[in-house]
N, C-alpha and C. Protein backbone atom coordinates (compact mmCIF):
# COMPACT_ATOMS: atom_id res chain seq x y z
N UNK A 1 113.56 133.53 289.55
CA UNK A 1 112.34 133.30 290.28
C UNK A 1 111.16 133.61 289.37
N UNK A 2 110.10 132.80 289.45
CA UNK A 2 108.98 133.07 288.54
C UNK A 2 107.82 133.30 289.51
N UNK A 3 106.88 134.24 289.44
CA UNK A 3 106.10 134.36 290.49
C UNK A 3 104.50 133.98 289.45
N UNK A 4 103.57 132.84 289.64
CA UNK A 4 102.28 132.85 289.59
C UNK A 4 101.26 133.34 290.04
N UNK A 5 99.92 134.28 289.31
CA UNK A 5 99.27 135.55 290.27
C UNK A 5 97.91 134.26 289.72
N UNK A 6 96.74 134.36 290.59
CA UNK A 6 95.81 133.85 290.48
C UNK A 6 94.98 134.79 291.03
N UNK A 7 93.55 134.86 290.11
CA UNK A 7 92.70 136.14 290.01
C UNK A 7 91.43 134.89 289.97
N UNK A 8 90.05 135.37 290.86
CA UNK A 8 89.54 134.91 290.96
C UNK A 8 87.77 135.85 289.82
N UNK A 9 88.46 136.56 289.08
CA UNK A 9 87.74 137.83 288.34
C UNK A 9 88.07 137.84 286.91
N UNK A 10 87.33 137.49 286.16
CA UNK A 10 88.15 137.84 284.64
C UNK A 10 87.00 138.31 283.97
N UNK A 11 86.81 138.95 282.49
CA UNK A 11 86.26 139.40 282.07
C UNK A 11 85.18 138.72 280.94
N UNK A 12 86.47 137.61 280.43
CA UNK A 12 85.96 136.47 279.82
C UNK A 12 84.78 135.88 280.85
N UNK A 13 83.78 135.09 279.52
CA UNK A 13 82.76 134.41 279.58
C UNK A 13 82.32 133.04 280.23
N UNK A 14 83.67 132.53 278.90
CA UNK A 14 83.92 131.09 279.57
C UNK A 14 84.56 130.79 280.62
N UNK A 15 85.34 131.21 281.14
CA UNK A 15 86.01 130.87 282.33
C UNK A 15 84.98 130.92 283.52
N UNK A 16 84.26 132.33 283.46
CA UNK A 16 83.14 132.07 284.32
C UNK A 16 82.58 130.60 284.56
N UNK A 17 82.13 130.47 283.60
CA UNK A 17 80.89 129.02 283.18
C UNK A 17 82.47 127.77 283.66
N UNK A 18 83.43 127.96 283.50
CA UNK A 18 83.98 126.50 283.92
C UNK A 18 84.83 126.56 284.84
N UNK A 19 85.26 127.56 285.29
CA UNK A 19 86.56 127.39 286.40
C UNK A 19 85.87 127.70 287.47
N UNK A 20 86.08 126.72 288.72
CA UNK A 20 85.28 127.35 290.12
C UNK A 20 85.90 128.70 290.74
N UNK A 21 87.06 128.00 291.60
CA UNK A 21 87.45 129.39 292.51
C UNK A 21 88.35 130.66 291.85
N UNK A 22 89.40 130.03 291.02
CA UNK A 22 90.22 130.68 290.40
C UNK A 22 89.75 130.70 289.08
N UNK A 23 89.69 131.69 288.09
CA UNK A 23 89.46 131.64 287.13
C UNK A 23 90.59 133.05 286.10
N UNK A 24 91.68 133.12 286.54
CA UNK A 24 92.72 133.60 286.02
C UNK A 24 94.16 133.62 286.17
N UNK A 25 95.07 133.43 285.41
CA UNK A 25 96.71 133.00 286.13
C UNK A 25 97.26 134.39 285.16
N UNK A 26 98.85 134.53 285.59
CA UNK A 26 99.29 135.38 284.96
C UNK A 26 101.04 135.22 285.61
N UNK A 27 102.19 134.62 284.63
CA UNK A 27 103.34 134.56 285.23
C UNK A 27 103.70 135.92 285.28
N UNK A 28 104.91 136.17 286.57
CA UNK A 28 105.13 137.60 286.64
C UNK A 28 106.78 137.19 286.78
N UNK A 29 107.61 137.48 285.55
CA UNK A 29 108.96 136.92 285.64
C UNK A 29 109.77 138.13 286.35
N UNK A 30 111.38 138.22 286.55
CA UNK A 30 112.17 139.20 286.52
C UNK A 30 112.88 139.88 285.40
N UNK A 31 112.59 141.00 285.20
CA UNK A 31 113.31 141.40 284.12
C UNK A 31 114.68 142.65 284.62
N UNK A 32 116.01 142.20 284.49
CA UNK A 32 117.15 143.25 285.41
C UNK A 32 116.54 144.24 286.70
N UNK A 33 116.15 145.09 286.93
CA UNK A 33 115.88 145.34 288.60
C UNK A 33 114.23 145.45 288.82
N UNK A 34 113.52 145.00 287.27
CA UNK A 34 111.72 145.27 287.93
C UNK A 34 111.70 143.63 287.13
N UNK A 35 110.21 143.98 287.29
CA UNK A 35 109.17 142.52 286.74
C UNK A 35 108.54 142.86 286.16
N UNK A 36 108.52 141.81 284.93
CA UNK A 36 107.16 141.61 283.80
C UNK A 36 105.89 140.88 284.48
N UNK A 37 104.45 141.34 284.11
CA UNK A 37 103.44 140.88 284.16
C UNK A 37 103.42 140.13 282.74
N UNK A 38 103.02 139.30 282.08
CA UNK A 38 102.51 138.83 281.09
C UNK A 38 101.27 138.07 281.03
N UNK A 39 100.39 139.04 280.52
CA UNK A 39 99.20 139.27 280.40
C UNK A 39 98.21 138.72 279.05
N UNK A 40 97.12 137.79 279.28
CA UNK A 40 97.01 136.67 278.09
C UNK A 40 96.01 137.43 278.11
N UNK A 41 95.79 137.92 276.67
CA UNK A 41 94.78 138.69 276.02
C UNK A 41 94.02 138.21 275.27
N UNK A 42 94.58 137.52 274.41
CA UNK A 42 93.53 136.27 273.67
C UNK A 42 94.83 135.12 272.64
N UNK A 43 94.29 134.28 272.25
CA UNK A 43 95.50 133.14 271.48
C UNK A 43 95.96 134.25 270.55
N UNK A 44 97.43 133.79 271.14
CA UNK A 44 98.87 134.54 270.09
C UNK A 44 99.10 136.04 270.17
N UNK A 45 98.36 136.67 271.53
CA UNK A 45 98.57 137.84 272.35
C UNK A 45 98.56 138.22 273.22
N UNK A 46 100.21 138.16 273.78
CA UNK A 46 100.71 138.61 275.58
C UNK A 46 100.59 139.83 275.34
N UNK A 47 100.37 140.31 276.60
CA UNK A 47 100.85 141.94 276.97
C UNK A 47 101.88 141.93 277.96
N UNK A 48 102.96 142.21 277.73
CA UNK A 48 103.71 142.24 279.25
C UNK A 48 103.65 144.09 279.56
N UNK A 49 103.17 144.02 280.74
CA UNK A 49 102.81 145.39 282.11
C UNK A 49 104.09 145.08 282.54
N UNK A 50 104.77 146.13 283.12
CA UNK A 50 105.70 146.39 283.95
C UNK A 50 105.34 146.38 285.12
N UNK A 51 105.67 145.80 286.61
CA UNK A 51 104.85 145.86 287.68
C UNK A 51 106.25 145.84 288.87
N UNK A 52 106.11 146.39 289.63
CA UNK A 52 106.84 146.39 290.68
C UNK A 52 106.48 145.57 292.35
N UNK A 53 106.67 146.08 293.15
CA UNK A 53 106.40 145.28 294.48
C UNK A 53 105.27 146.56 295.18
N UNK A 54 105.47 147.47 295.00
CA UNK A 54 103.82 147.96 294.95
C UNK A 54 102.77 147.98 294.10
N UNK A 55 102.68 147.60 293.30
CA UNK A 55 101.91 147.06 292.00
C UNK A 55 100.95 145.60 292.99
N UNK A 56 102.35 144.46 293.03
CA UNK A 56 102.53 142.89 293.83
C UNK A 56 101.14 143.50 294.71
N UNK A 57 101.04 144.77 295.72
CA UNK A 57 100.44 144.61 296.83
C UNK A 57 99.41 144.88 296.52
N UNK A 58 98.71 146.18 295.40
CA UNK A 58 98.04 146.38 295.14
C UNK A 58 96.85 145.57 294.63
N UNK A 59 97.29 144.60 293.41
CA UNK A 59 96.62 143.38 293.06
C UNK A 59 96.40 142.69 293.82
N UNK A 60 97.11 142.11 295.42
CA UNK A 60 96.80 141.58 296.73
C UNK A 60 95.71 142.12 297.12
N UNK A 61 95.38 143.36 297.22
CA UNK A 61 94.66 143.81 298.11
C UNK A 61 93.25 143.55 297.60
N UNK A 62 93.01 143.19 296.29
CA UNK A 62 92.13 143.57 295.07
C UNK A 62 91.72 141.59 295.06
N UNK A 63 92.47 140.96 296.29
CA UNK A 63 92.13 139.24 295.70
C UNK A 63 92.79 138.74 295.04
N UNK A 64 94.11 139.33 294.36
CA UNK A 64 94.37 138.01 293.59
C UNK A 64 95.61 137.62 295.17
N UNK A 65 96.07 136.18 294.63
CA UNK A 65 97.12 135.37 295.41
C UNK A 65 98.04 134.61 294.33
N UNK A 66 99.43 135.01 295.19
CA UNK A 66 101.09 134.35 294.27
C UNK A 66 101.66 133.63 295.09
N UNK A 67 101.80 132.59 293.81
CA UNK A 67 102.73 131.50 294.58
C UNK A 67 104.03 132.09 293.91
N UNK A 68 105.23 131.81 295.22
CA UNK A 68 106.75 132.12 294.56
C UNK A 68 107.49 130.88 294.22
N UNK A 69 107.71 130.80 293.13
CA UNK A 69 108.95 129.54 293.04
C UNK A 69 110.09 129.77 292.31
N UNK A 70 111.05 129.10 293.29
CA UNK A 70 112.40 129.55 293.17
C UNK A 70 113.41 128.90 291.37
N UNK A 71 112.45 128.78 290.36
CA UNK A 71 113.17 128.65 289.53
C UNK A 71 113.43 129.61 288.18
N UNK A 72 114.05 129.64 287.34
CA UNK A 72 115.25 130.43 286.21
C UNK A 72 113.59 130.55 284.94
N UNK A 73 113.15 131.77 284.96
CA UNK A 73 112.20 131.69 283.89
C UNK A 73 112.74 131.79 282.61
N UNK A 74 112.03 131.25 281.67
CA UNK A 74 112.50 131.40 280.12
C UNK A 74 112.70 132.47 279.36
N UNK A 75 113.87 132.51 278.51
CA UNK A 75 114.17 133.56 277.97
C UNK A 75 113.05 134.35 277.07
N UNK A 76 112.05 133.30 276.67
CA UNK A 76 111.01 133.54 275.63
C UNK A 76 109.47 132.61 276.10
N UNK A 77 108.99 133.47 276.77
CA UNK A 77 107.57 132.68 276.96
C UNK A 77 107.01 132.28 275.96
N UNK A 78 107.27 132.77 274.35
CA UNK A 78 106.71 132.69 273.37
C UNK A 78 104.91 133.01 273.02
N UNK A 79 105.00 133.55 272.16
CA UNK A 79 103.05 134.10 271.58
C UNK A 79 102.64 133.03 271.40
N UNK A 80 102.69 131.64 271.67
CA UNK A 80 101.49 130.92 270.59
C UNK A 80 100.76 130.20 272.03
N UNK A 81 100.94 131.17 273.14
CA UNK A 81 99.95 130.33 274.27
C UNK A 81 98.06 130.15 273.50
N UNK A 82 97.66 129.19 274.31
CA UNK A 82 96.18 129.20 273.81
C UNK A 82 95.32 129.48 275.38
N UNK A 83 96.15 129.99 275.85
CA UNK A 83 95.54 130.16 277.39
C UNK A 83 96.31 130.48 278.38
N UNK A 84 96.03 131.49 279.62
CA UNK A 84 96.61 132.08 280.80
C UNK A 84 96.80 130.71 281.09
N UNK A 85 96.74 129.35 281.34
CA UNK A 85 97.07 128.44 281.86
C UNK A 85 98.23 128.13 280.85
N UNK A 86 98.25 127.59 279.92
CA UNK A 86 99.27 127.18 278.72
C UNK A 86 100.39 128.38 279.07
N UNK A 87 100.44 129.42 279.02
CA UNK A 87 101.37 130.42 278.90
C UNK A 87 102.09 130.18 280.46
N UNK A 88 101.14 130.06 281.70
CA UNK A 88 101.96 129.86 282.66
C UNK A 88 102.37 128.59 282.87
N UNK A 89 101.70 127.85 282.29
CA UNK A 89 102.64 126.44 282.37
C UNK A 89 104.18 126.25 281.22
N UNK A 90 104.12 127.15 280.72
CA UNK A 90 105.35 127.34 279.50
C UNK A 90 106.27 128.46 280.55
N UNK A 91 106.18 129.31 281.48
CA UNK A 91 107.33 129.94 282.39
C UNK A 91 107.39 129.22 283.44
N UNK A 92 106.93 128.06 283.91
CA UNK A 92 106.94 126.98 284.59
C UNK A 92 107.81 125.80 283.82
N UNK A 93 107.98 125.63 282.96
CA UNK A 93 108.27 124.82 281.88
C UNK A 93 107.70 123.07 282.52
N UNK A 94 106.17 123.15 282.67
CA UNK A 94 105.40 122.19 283.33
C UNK A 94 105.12 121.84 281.84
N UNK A 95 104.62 120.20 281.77
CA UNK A 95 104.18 119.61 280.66
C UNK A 95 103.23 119.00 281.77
N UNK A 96 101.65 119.24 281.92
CA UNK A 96 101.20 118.20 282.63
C UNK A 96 99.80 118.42 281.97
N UNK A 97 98.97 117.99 280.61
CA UNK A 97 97.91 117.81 279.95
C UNK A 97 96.62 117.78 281.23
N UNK A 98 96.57 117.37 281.97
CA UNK A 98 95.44 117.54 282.84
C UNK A 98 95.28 118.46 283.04
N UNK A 99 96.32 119.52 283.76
CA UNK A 99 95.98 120.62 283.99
C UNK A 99 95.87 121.74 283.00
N UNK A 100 94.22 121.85 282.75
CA UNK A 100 93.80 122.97 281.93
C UNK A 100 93.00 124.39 282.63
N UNK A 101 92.62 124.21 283.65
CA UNK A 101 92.12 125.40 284.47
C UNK A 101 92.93 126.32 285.41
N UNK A 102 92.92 127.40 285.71
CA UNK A 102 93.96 128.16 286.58
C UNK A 102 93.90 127.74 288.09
N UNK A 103 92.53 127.17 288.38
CA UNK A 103 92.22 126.15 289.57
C UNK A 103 93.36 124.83 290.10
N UNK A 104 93.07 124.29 289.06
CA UNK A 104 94.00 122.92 288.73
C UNK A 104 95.28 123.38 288.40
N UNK A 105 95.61 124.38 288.11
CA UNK A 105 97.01 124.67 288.52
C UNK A 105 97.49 125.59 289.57
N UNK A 106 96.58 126.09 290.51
CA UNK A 106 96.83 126.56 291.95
C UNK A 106 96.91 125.12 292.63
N UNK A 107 96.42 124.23 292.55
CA UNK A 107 96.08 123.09 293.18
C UNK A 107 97.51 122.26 293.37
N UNK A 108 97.90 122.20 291.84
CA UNK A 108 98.89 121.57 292.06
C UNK A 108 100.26 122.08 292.18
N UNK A 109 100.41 123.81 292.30
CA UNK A 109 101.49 124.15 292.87
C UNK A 109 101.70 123.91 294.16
N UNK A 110 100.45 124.32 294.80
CA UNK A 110 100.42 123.87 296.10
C UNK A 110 100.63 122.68 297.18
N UNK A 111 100.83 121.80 296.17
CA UNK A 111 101.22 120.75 296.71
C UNK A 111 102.50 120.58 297.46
């Protein structure tokens, strides 16, 4: 199961200036009995946080929202994301070039 967190708060500049509602993603995979956060810090640096299901509520409470989908995340998200979108579309293993904003990819999970 791969869980997508969408944060409507980031610290960055640009995202402000271009993403409307959502302006942060972050895949949260399983790792044996907890979960990784992997956390896009800047091009060619994840952080993976350890986070549990009170962690899950805490960040709820704080605004962000997860979509759950029921598929097998990758063994290797790999460093060379160029973006919280790119990185979660690589534990998604989505190829879809339009979608470059964390907006446009709440949008179209939701479908």
């Amino acid at each position: 199961m791969v869980i997508i967190a969408f944060s409507e708060k980031t610290s960055k500049i640009l995202p402000r200036i271009i993403c409307r509602r959502f302006r942060h993603c972050a895949p949260i995979t399983p790792v044996g009995r907890g979960m990784i956060l992997h956390q896009f810090s800047s091009p060619g640096h994840i952080t993976k946080i350890p986070i549990n299901i009170r962690g899950i509520g805490r960040l709820q409470k704080q605004g962000w929202r997860f979509i759950y989908l029921p598929i097998d995340a990758p063994g290797n998200l790999g460093s060379h994301a160029f973006s919280c979108v790119d990185l979660s579309k690589r534990a998604l293993r989505l190829s879809a070039p339009h979608i470059q904003t964390p907006d446009a990819l709440y949008r179209h999970l939701r479908k």
